[in-house]
Protein backbone atom coordinates (compact mmCIF):
# COMPACT_ATOMS: atom_id res chain seq x y z
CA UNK A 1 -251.79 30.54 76.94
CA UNK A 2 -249.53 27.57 77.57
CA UNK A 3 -245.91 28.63 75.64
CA UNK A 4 -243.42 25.18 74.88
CA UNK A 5 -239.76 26.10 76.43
CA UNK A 6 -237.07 24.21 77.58
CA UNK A 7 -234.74 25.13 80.58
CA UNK A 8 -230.96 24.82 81.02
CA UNK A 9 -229.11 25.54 84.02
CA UNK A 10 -229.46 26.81 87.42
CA UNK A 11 -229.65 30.12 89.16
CA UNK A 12 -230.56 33.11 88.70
CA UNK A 13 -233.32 33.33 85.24
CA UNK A 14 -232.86 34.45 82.23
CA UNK A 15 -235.35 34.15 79.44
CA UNK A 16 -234.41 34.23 76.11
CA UNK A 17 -237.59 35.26 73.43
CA UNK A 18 -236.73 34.70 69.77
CA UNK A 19 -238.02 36.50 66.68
CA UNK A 20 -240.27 36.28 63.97
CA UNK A 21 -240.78 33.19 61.99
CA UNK A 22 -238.18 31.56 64.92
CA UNK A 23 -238.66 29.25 67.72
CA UNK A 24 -236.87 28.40 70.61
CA UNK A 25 -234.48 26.08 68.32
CA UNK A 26 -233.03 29.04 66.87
CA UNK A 27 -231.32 29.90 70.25
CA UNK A 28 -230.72 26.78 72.23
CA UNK A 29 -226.68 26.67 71.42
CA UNK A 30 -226.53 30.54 72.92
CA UNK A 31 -229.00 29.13 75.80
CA UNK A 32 -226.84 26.28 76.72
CA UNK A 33 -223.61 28.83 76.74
CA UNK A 34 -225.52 31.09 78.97
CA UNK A 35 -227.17 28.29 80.95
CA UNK A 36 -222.92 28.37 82.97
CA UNK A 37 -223.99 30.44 85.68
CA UNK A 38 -228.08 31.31 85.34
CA UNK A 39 -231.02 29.08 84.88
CA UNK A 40 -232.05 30.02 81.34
CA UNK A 41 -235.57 29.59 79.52
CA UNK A 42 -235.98 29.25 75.83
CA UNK A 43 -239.51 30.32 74.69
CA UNK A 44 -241.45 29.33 71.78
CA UNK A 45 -243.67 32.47 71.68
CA UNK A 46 -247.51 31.91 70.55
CA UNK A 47 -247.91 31.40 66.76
CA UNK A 48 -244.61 29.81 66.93
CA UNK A 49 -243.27 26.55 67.29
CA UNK A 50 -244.80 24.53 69.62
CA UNK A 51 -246.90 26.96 71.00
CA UNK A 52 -250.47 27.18 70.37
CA UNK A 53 -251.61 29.26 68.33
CA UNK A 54 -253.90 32.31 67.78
CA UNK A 55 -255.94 34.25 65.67
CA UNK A 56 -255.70 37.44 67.35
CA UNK A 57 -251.80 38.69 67.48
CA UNK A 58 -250.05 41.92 68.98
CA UNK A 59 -247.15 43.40 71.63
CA UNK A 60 -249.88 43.26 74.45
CA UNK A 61 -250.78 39.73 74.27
CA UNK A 62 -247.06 38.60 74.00
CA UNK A 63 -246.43 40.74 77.00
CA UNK A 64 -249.00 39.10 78.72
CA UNK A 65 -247.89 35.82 77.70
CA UNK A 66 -244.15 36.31 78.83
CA UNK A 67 -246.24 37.89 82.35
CA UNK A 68 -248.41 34.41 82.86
CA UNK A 69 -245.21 32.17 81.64
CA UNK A 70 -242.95 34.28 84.93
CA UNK A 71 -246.21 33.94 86.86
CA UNK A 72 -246.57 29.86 86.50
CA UNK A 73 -243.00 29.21 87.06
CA UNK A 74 -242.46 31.31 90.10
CA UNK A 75 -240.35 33.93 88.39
CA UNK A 76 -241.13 37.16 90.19
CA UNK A 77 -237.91 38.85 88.47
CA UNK A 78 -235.62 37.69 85.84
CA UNK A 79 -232.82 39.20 83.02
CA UNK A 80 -234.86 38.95 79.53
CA UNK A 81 -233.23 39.19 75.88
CA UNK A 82 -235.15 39.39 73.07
CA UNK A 83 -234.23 39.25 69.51
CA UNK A 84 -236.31 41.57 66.56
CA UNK A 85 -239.98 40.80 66.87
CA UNK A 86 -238.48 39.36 70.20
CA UNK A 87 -237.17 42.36 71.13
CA UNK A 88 -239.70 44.15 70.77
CA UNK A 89 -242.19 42.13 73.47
CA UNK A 90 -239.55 42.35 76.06
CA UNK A 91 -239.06 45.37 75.45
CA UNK A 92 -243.11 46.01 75.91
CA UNK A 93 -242.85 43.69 79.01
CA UNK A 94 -240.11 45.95 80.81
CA UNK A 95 -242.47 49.08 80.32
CA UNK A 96 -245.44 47.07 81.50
CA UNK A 97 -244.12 44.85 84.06
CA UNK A 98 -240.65 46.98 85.17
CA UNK A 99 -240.54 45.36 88.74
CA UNK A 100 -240.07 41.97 86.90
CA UNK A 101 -236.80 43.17 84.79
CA UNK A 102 -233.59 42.92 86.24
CA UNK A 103 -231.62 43.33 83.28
CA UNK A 104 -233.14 43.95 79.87
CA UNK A 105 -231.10 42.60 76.12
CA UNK A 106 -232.36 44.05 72.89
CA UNK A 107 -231.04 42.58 70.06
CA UNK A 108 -231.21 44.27 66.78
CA UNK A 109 -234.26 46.24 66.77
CA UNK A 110 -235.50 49.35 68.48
CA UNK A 111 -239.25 50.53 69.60
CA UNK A 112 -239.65 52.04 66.15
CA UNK A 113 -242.35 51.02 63.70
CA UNK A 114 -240.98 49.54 60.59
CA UNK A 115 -241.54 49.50 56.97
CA UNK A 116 -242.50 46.52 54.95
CA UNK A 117 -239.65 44.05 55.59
CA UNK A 118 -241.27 40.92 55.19
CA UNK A 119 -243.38 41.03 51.94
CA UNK A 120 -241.30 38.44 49.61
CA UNK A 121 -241.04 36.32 52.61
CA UNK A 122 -244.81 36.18 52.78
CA UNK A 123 -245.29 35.81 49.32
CA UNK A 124 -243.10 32.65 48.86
CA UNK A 125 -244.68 30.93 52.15
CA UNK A 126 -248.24 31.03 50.42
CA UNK A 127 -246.81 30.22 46.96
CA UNK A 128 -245.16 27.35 48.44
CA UNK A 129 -248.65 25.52 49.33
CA UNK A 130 -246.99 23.36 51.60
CA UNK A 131 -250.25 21.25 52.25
CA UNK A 132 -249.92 20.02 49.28
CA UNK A 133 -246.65 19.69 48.90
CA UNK A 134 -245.01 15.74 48.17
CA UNK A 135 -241.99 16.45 49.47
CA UNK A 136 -239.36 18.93 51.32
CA UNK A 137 -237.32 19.19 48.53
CA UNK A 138 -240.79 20.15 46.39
CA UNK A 139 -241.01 23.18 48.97
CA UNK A 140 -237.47 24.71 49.10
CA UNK A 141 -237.50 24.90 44.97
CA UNK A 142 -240.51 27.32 45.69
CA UNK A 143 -238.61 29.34 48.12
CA UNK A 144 -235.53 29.35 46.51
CA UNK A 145 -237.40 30.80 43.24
CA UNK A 146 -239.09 33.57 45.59
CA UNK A 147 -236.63 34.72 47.53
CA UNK A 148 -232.57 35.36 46.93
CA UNK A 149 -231.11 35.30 50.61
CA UNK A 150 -230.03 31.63 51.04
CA UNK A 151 -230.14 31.77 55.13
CA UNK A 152 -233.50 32.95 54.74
CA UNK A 153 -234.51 29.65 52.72
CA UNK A 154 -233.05 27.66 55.00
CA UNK A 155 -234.14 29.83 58.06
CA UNK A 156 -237.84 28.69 57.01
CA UNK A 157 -237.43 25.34 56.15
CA UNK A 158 -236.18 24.63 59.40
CA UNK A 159 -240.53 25.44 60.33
CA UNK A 160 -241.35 23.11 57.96
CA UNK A 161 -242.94 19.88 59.46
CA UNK A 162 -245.09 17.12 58.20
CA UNK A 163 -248.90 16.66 58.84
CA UNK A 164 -249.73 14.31 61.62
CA UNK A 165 -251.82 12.33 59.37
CA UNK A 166 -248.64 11.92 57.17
CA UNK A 167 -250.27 13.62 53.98
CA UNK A 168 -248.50 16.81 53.25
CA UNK A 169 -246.48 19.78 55.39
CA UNK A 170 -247.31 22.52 57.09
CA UNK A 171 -245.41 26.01 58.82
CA UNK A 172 -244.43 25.57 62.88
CA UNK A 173 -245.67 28.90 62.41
CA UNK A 174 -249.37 30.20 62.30
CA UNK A 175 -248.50 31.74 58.78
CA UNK A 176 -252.12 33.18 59.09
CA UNK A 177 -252.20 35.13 61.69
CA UNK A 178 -248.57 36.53 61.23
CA UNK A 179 -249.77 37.74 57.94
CA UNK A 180 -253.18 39.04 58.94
CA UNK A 181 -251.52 40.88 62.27
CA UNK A 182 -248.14 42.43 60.34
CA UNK A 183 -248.94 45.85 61.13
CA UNK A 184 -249.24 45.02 64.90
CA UNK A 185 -245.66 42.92 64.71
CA UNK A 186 -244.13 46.10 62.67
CA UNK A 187 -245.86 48.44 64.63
CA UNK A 188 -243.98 50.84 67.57
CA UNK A 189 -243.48 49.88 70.69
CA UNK A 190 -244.97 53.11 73.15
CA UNK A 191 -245.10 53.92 76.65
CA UNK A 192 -245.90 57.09 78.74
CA UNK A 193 -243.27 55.84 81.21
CA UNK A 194 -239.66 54.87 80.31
CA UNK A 195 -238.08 51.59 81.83
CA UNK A 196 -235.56 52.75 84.37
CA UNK A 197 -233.62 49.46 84.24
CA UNK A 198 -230.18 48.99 83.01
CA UNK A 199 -230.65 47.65 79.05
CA UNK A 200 -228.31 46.74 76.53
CA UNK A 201 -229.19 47.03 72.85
CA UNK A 202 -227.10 44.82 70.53
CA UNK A 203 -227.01 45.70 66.96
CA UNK A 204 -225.33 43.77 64.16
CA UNK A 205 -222.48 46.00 61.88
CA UNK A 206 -224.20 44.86 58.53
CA UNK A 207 -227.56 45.72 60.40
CA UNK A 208 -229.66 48.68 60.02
CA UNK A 209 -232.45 47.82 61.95
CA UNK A 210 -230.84 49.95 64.73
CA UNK A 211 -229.97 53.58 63.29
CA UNK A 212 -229.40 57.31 63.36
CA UNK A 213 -233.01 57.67 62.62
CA UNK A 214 -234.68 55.55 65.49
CA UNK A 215 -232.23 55.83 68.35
CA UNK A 216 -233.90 58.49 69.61
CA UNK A 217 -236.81 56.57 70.49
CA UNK A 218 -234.60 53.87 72.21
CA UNK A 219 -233.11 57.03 74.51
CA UNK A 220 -236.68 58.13 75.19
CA UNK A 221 -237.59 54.78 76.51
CA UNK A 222 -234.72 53.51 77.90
CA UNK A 223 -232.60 56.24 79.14
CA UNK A 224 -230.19 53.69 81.10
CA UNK A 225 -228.95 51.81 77.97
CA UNK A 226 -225.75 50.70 76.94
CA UNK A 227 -225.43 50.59 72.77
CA UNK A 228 -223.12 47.54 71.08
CA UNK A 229 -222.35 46.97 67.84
CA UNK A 230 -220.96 43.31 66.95
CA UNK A 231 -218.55 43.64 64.26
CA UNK A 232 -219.28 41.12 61.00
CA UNK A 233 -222.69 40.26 62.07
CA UNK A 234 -226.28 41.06 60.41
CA UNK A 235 -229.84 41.08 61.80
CA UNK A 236 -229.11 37.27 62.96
CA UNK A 237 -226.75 39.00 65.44
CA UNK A 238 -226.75 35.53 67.98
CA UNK A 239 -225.84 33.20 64.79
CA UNK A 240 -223.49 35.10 63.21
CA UNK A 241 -220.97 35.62 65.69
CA UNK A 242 -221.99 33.54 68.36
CA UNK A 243 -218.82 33.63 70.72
CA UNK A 244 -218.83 37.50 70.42
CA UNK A 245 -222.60 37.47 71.37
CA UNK A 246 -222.30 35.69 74.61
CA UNK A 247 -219.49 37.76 75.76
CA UNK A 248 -221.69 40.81 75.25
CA UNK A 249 -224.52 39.33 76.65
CA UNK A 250 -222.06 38.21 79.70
CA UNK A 251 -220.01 41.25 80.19
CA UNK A 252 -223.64 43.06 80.22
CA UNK A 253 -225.22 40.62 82.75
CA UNK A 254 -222.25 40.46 84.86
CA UNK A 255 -221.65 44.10 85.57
């Protein structure tokens, strides 16, 4: 499958995989920061953004994705960060594909399978019929009735985009599939064999994605990891402390 990215920068890669209901967009200011010293990719995974989209939805077929994406730009080895549902397919990429991991970034998630976190999100999407919907402004009402987190609202509406034919809106996102394949996207990440690579997992303070309960599983699978916890910051670790990101993600890379 052909994924949209752009590139910044030259030298050694780094790609940078964003998370659910994101697109490459969401991480182009970190991108450029990084971009310095490495030659960084932003990736619109499938059923995202720009990329096409698919029916069938799961950790393998990103993997696979991120594998063809390396393959088709000559990448036989690069760093990799991934944020949440990001996270978790380069995470399944270093335990499939270790030899093309140099350095592996986690950012607030771990292999675990999750609960339910994304059920009022889902519901507004639908009840916002955006198909049918005259105008932008028409669309955020519905999603500010549904849901109470005001980053969230405006988190989605950056996905929303008008028809080609000029007649109504519809998601960036295949809203679909996302819904239809939840279980996969919450599901655990697994793997006989633990990634031997150095890895740092980034959680936010206000976060708890990342805690006493799972962290076993991240030791399991990724014995050689480093744990940071960004002080201020929620689940949106990269946009809400941005300078204290990079110098993680630096530091980390740098080492």
């Amino acid at each position: 499958m052909q994924l949209n990215y752009k590139q910044f920068g030259e030298g050694f890669p780094l790609i940078i995989l964003h998370g659910l209901f994101g697109s490459l967009d969401n991480w182009q200011t970190i991108a450029k920061r990084l971009a310095e010293n490495l030659r960084v990719f932003i990736i619109d995974q499938r059923n995202h953004g720009k990329s096409a989209h698919s029916k069938a939805f799961n950790y393998d077929l990103l993997a696979a994705d991120l594998a063809a994406f390396m393959y088709e730009h000559q990448l036989p080895k690069a760093h990799i960060i991934g944020h949440s549902m990001g996270g978790k397919t380069a995470m399944k990429f270093a335990l499939l594909h270790p030899e093309n991991v140099d350095k592996l970034v986690v950012v607030d998630i771990s292999p675990s399978a999750y609960d339910d976190k994304h059920h009022e999100v889902f519901n507004a999407l639908f009840a916002a019929h955006v198909e049918q919907a005259q105008s932008r402004e028409s669309v955020e009402k519905i999603l500010r009735e549904k849901l109470s987190d005001e980053a969230t609202v405006l988190f989605l509406m950056k996905n929303l985009t008008r028809n080609e034919n000029g007649t109504g809106f519809r998601w960036k996102f295949n809203v679909e599939s996302l819904f239809e394949n939840y279980a996969a996207i919450s599901g655990a990440i697994t793997s006989a064999k633990p990634f031997a690579g150095e890895t740092l997992f980034i959680k936010g303070e206000h976060s708890n994605y990342i805690n006493a309960s799972n962290y076993s599983n991240i030791n399991s699978l990724f014995p050689h990891h480093q744990l940071s916890e960004i002080k201020g910051a929620g689940h949106w670790v990269h946009a809400d402390k941005p300078e204290e990101f990079v110098n993680e993600v630096k530091g980390f890379l740098q080492q």
